[in-house]
Protein backbone atom coordinates (compact mmCIF):
# COMPACT_ATOMS: atom_id res chain seq x y z
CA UNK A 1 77.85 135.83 100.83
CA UNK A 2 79.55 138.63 102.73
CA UNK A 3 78.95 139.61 106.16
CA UNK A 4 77.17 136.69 107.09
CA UNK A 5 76.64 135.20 110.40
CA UNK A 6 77.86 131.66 109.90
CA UNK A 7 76.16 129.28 112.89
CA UNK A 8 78.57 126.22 113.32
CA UNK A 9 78.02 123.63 115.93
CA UNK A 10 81.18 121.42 116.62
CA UNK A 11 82.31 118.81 118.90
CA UNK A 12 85.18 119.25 120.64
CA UNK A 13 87.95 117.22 118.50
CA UNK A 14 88.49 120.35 116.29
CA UNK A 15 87.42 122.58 118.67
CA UNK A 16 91.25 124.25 118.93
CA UNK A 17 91.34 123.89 115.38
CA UNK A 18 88.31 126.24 114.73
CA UNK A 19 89.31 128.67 117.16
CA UNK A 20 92.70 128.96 115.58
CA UNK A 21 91.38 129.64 112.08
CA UNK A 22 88.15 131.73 113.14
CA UNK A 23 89.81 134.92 112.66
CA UNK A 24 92.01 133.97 109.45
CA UNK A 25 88.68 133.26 108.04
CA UNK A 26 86.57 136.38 108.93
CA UNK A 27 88.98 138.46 108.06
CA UNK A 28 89.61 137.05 104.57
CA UNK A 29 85.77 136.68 104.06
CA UNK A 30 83.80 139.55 105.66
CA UNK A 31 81.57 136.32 107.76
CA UNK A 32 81.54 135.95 111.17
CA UNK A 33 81.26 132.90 113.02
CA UNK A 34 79.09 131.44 115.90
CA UNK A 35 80.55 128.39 117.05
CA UNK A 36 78.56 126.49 119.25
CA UNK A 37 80.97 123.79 121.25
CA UNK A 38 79.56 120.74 122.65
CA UNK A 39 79.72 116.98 123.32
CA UNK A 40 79.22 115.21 120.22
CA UNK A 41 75.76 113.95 121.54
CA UNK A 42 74.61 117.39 122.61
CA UNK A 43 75.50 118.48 119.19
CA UNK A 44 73.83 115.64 117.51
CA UNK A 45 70.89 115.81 119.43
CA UNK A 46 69.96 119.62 118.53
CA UNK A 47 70.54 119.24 114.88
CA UNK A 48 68.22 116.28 115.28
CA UNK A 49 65.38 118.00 117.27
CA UNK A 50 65.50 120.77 114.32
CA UNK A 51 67.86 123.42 115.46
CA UNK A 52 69.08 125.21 112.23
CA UNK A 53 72.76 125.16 111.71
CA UNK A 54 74.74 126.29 109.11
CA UNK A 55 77.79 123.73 109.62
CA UNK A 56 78.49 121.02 111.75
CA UNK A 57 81.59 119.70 112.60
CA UNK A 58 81.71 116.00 114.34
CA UNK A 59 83.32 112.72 114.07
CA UNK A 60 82.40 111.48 110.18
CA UNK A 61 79.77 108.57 111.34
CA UNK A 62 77.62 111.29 112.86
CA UNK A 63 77.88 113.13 110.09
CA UNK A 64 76.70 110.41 108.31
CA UNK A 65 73.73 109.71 109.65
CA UNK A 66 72.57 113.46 109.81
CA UNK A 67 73.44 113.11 106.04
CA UNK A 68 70.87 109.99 105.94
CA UNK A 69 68.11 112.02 108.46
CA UNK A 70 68.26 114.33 105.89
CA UNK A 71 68.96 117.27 108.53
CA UNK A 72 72.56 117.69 106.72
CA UNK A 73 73.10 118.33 102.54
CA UNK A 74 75.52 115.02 101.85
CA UNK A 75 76.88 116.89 99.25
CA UNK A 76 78.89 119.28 101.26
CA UNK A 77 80.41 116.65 103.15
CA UNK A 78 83.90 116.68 103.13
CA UNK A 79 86.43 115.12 105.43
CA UNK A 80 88.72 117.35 107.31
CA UNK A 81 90.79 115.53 109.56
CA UNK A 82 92.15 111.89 111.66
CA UNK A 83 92.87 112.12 114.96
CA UNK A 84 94.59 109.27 117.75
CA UNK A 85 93.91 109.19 120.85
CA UNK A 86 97.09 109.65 123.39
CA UNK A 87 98.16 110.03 127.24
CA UNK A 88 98.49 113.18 128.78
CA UNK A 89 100.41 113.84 132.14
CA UNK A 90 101.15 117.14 133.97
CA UNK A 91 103.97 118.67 132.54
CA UNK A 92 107.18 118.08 134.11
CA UNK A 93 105.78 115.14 135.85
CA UNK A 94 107.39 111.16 134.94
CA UNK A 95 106.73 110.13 131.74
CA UNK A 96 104.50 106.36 131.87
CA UNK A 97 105.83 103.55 129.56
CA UNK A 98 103.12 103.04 126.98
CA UNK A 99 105.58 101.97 123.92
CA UNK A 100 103.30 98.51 124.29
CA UNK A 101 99.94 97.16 124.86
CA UNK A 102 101.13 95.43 127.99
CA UNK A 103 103.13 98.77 129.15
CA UNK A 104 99.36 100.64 128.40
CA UNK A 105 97.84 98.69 131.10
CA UNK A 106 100.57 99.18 133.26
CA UNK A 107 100.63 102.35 133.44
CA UNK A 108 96.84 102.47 133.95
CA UNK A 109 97.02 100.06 136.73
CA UNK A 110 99.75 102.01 138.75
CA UNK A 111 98.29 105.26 138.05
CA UNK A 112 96.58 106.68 140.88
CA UNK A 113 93.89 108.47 139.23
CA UNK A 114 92.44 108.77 135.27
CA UNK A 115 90.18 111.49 133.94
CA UNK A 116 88.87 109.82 130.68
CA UNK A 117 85.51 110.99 128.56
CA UNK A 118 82.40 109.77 129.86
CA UNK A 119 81.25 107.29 127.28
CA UNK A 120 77.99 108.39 128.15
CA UNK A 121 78.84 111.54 126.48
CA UNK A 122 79.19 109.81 123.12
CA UNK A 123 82.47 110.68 122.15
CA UNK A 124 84.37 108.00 120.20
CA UNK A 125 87.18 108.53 122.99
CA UNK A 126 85.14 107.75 125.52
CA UNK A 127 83.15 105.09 124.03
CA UNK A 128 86.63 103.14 122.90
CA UNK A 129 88.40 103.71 125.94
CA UNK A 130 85.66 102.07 127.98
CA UNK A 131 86.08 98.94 125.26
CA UNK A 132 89.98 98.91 125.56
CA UNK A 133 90.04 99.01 129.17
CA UNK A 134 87.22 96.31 129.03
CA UNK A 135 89.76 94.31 126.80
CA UNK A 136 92.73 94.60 129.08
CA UNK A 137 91.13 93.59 132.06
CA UNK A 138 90.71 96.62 134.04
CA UNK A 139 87.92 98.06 133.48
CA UNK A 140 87.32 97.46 137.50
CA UNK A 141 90.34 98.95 138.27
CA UNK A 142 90.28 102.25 136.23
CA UNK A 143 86.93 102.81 136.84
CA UNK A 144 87.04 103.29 140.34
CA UNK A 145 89.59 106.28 140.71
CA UNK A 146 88.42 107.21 136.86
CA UNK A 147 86.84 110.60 136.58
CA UNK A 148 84.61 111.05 133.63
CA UNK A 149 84.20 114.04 131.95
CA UNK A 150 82.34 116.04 129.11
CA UNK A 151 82.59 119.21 129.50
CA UNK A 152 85.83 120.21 128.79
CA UNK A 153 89.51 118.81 128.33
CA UNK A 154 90.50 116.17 130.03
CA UNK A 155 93.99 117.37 129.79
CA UNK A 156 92.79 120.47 131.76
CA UNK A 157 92.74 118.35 134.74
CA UNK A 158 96.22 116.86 134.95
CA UNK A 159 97.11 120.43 134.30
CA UNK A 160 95.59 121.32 137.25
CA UNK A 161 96.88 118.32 139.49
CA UNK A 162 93.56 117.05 139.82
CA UNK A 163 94.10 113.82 138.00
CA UNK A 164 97.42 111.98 137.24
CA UNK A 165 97.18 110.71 133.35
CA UNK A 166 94.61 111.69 130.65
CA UNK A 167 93.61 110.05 127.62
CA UNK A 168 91.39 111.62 124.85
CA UNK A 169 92.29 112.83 121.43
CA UNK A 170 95.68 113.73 120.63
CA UNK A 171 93.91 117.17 119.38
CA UNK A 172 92.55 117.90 122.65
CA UNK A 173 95.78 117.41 124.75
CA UNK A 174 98.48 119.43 122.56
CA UNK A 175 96.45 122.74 123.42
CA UNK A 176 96.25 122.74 127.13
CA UNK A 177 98.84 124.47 128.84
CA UNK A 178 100.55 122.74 131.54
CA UNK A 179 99.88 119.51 130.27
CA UNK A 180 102.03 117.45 128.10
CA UNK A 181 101.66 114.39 125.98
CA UNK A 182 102.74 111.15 126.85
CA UNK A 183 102.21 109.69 123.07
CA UNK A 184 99.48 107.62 121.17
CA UNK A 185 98.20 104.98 122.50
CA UNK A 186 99.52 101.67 121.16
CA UNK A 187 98.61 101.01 117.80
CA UNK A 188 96.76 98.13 118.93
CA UNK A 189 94.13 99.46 121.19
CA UNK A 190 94.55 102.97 119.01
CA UNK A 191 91.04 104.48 117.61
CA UNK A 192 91.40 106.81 114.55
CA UNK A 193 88.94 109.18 114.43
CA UNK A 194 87.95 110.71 110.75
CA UNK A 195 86.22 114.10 111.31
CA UNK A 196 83.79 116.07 108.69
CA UNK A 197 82.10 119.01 108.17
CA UNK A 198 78.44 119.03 105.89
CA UNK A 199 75.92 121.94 105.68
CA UNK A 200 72.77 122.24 107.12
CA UNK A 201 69.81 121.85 105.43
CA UNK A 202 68.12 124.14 106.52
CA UNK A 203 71.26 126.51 107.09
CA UNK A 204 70.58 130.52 107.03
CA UNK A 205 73.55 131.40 105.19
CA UNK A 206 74.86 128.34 103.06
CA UNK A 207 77.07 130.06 100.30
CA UNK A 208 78.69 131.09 103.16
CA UNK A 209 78.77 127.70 104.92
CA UNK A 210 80.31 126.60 101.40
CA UNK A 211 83.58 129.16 102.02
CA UNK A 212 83.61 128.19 105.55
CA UNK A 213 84.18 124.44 104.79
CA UNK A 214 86.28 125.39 101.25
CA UNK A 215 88.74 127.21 104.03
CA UNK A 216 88.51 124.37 106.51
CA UNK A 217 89.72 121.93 103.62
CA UNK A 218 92.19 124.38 102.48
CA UNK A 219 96.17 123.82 102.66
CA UNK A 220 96.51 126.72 104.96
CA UNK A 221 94.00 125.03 107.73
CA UNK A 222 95.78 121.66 106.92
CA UNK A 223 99.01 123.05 108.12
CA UNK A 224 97.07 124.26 111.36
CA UNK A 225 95.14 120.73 111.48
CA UNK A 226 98.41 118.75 111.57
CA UNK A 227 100.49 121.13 114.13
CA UNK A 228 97.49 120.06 116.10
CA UNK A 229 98.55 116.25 115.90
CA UNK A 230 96.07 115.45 112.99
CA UNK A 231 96.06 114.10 109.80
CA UNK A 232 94.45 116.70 107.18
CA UNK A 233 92.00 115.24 105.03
């Protein structure tokens, strides 16, 4: 339906993603979005306690089990995207060796300080960094000049000089300026994360929801999706 108010509630993996396409889509629709950004939690959490939305965007097991709480339709699911986590530095500054596990937590032991996401936060970043650094050894270590954050990019801060590597999503480093990425992390301690999009239930304006995700699954958001360091689909 044309010029409808389309209420979408995303964490932040696609969050550059969205932002890129919003006005691609309006224009070529008549909608308008309202994109709520959040941690996934936050996001999870309101759709839980009843807040209407027309479509949310989050890592796919969330999805999922809004899907099974019946608060999103599961047949409107569709997958949109795979992300890797990576290691950002400042740009310009020394590149860390992180071709190999044993490299990894090198590099994490002779940095001098780490922003990561706070696993508290429930993003699968945060939550699988905290494992992998449990793994290696250092959780000690890394923890205590770690700075854990939700609210934002964690790349933002290396940007900024306030912290000397970065790891979250490969999607959330590559659109910070001033930061640049390292690479992925090895692929043994590497996470892929499978986002998704589903309707609402109780969404305001679902037959626009359905062009929303119909464009979000579309080749010309693919091509946007993978110059962010994704994997459409």
């Amino acid at each position: 339906m044309a010029n409808s108010d389309i209420k979408v509630m995303s964490s932040g993996g696609l969050k550059a993603v969205i932002t890129k396409l919003a006005g691609a889509f309006e224009h070529a629709s008549g909608n308008k979005l309202a994109t709520v950004f959040a941690p996934p939690t936050a996001v999870k959490s309101r759709i839980e306690s009843g807040e209407a939305v027309d479509v949310a965007v989050m890592a796919a097991a969330l999805i999922d089990d809004l899907v099974r709480q019946g608060r999103l339709r599961g047949d409107s699911r569709v997958t949109l995207a795979r992300s890797a986590m990576g290691v950002a530095v400042r740009a310009g500054a020394a590149k860390p060796d992180i071709s190999s596990v044993e490299a990894f937590r090198r590099a994490l032991l002779d940095a001098k300080s780490i922003v990561c996401t706070d696993p508290a936060a429930g993003g699968a970043s945060g939550i699988h960094f905290q494992k992998v650094i449990e793994r290696l050894g250092v959780a000690k270590d890394v923890m205590a000049k770690a700075r854990l954050n939700s609210g934002s990019y964690n790349a933002e801060f290396v940007a900024r000089g306030e912290a000397e590597l970065a790891i979250q999503q490969i999607s959330e480093v590559l659109p910070v300026k001033g930061a640049e990425l390292v690479g992925p992390l090895p692929d043994e301690v590497q996470l892929i994360t499978v986002f998704a999009a589903a309707i609402g239930t109780g969404a305001e304006a679902p037959a626009a929801a359905e062009e929303l995700i119909a464009f979000l699954a579309s080749p010309e958001a693919a091509r946007v999706i993978a110059a962010s360091g994704m994997e459409p689909g």
